[in-house]
N, C-alpha and C. Protein backbone atom coordinates (compact mmCIF):
# COMPACT_ATOMS: atom_id res chain seq x y z
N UNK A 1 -11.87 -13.42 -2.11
CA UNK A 1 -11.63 -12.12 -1.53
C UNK A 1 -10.25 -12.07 -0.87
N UNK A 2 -9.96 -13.18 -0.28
CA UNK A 2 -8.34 -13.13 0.32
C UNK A 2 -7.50 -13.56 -0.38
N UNK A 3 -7.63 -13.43 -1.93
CA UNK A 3 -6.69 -13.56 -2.88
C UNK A 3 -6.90 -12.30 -3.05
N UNK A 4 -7.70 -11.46 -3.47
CA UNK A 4 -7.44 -10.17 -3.66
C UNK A 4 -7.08 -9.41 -3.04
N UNK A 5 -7.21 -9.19 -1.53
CA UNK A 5 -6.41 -8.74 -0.50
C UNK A 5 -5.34 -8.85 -0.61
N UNK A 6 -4.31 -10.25 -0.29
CA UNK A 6 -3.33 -10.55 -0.44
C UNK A 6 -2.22 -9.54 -1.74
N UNK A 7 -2.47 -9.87 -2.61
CA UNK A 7 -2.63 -9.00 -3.84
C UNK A 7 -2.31 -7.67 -4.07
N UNK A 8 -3.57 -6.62 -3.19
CA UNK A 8 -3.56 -5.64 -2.77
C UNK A 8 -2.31 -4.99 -1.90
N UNK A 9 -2.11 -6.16 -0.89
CA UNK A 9 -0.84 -5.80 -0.09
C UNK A 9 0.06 -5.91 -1.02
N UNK A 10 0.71 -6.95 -1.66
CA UNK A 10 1.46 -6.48 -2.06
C UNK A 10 1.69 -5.78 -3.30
N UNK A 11 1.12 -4.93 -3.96
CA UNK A 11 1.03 -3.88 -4.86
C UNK A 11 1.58 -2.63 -3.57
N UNK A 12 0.69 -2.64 -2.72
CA UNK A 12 1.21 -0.93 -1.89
C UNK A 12 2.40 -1.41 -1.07
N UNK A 13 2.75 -3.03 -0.77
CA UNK A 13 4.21 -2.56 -0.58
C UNK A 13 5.12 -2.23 -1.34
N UNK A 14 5.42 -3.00 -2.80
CA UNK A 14 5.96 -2.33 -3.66
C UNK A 14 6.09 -0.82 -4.07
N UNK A 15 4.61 -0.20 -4.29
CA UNK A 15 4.61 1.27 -4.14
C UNK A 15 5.49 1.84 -3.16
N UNK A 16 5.04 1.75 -1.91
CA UNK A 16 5.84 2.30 -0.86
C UNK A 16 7.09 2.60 -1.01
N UNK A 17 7.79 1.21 -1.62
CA UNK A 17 9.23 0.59 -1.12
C UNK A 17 9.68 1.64 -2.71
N UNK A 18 9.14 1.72 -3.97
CA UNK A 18 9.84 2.73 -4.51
C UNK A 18 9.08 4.08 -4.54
N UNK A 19 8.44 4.08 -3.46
CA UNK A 19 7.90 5.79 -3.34
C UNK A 19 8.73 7.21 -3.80
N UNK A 20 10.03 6.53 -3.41
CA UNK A 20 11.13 7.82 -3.98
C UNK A 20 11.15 8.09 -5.35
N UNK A 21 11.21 6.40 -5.87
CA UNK A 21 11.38 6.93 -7.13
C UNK A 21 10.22 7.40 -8.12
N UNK A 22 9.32 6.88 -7.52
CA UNK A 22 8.18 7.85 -8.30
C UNK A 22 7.87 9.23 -7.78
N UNK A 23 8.44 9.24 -6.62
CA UNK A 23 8.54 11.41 -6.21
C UNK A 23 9.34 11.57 -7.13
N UNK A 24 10.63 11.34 -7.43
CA UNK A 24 11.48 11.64 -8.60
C UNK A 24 11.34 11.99 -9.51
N UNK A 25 10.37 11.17 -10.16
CA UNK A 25 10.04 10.89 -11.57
C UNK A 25 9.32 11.87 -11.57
N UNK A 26 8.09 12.38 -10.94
CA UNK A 26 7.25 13.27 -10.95
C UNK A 26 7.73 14.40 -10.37
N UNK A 27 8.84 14.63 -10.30
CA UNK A 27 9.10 15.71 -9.21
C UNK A 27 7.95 16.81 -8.23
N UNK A 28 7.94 16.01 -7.60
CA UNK A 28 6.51 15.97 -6.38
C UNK A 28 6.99 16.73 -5.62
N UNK A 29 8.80 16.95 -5.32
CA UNK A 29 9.39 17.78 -3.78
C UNK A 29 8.74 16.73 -2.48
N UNK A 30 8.56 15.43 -2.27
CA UNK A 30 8.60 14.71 -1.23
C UNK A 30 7.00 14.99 -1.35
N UNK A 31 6.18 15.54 -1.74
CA UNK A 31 4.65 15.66 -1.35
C UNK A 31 4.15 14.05 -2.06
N UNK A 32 4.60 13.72 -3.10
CA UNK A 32 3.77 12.22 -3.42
C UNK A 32 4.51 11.06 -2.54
N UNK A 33 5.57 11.26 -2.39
CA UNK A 33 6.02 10.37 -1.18
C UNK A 33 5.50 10.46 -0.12
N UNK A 34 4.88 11.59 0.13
CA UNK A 34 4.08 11.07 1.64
C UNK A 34 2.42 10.71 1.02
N UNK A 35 1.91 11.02 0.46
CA UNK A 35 0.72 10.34 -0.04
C UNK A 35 0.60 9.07 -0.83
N UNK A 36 1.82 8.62 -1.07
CA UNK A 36 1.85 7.18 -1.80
C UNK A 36 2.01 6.55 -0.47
N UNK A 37 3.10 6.69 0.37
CA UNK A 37 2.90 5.97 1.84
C UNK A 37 2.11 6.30 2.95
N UNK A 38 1.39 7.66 2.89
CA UNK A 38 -0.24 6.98 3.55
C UNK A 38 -1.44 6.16 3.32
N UNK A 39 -1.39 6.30 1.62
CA UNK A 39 -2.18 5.76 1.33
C UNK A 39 -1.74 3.82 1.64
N UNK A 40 -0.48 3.62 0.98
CA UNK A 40 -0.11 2.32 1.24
C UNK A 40 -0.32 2.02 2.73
N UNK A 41 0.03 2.44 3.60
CA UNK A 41 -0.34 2.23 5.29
C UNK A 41 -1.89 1.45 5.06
N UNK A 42 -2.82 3.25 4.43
CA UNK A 42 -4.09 2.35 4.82
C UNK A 42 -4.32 1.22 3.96
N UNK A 43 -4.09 1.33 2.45
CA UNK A 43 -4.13 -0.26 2.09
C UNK A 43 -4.17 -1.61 3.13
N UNK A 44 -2.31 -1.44 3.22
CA UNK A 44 -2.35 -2.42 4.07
C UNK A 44 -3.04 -2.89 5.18
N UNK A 45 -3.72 -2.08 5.93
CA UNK A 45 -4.39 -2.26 7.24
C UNK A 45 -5.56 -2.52 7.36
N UNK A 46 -6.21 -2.10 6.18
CA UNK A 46 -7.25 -2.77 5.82
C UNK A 46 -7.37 -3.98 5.10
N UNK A 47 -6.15 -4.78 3.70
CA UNK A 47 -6.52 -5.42 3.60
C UNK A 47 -6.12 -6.79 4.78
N UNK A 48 -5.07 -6.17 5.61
CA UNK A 48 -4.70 -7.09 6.89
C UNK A 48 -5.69 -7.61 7.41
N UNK A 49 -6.87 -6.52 7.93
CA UNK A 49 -8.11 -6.53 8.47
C UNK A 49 -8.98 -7.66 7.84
N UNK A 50 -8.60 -7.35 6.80
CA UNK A 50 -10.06 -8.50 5.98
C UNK A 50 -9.41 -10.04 5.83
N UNK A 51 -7.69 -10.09 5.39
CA UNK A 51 -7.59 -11.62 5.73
C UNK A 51 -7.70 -12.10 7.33
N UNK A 52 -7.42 -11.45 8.13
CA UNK A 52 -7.34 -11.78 9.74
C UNK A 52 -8.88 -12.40 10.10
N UNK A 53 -9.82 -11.39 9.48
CA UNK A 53 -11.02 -11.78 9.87
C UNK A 53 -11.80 -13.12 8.92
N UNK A 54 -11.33 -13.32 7.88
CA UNK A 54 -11.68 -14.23 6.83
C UNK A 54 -11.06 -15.71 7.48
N UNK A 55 -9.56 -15.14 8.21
CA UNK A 55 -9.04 -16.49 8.84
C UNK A 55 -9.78 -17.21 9.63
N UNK A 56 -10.09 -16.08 10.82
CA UNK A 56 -10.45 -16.20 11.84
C UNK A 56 -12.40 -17.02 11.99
N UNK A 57 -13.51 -16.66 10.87
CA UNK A 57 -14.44 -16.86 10.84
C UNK A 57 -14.76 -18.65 10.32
């Protein structure tokens, strides 16, 4: 499971980090750039959540 987490993070940081260019591509007008980086936020924070606690147990 904390290989797949791991994983997870970094897929939505990548997303994030070219969020522009897929608003671009899709010409979204900035609306998929903010839903590719909320959604990546919660990715991340959840799968943070699950290695922290996997460490920790």
């Amino acid at each position: 499971m904390e290989k797949l987490s791991v994983l997870l993070m970094i897929v939505a940081i990548v997303c994030a980090l070219f969020s522009d260019k897929i608003d671009l591509a899709v010409k979204g007008d900035k609306n998929i750039k903010k839903v590719i980086v909320i959604f990546s936020a919660g990715i991340l924070s959840v799968c943070t959540i699950t290695v922290i606690t996997s460490i920790l147990s």
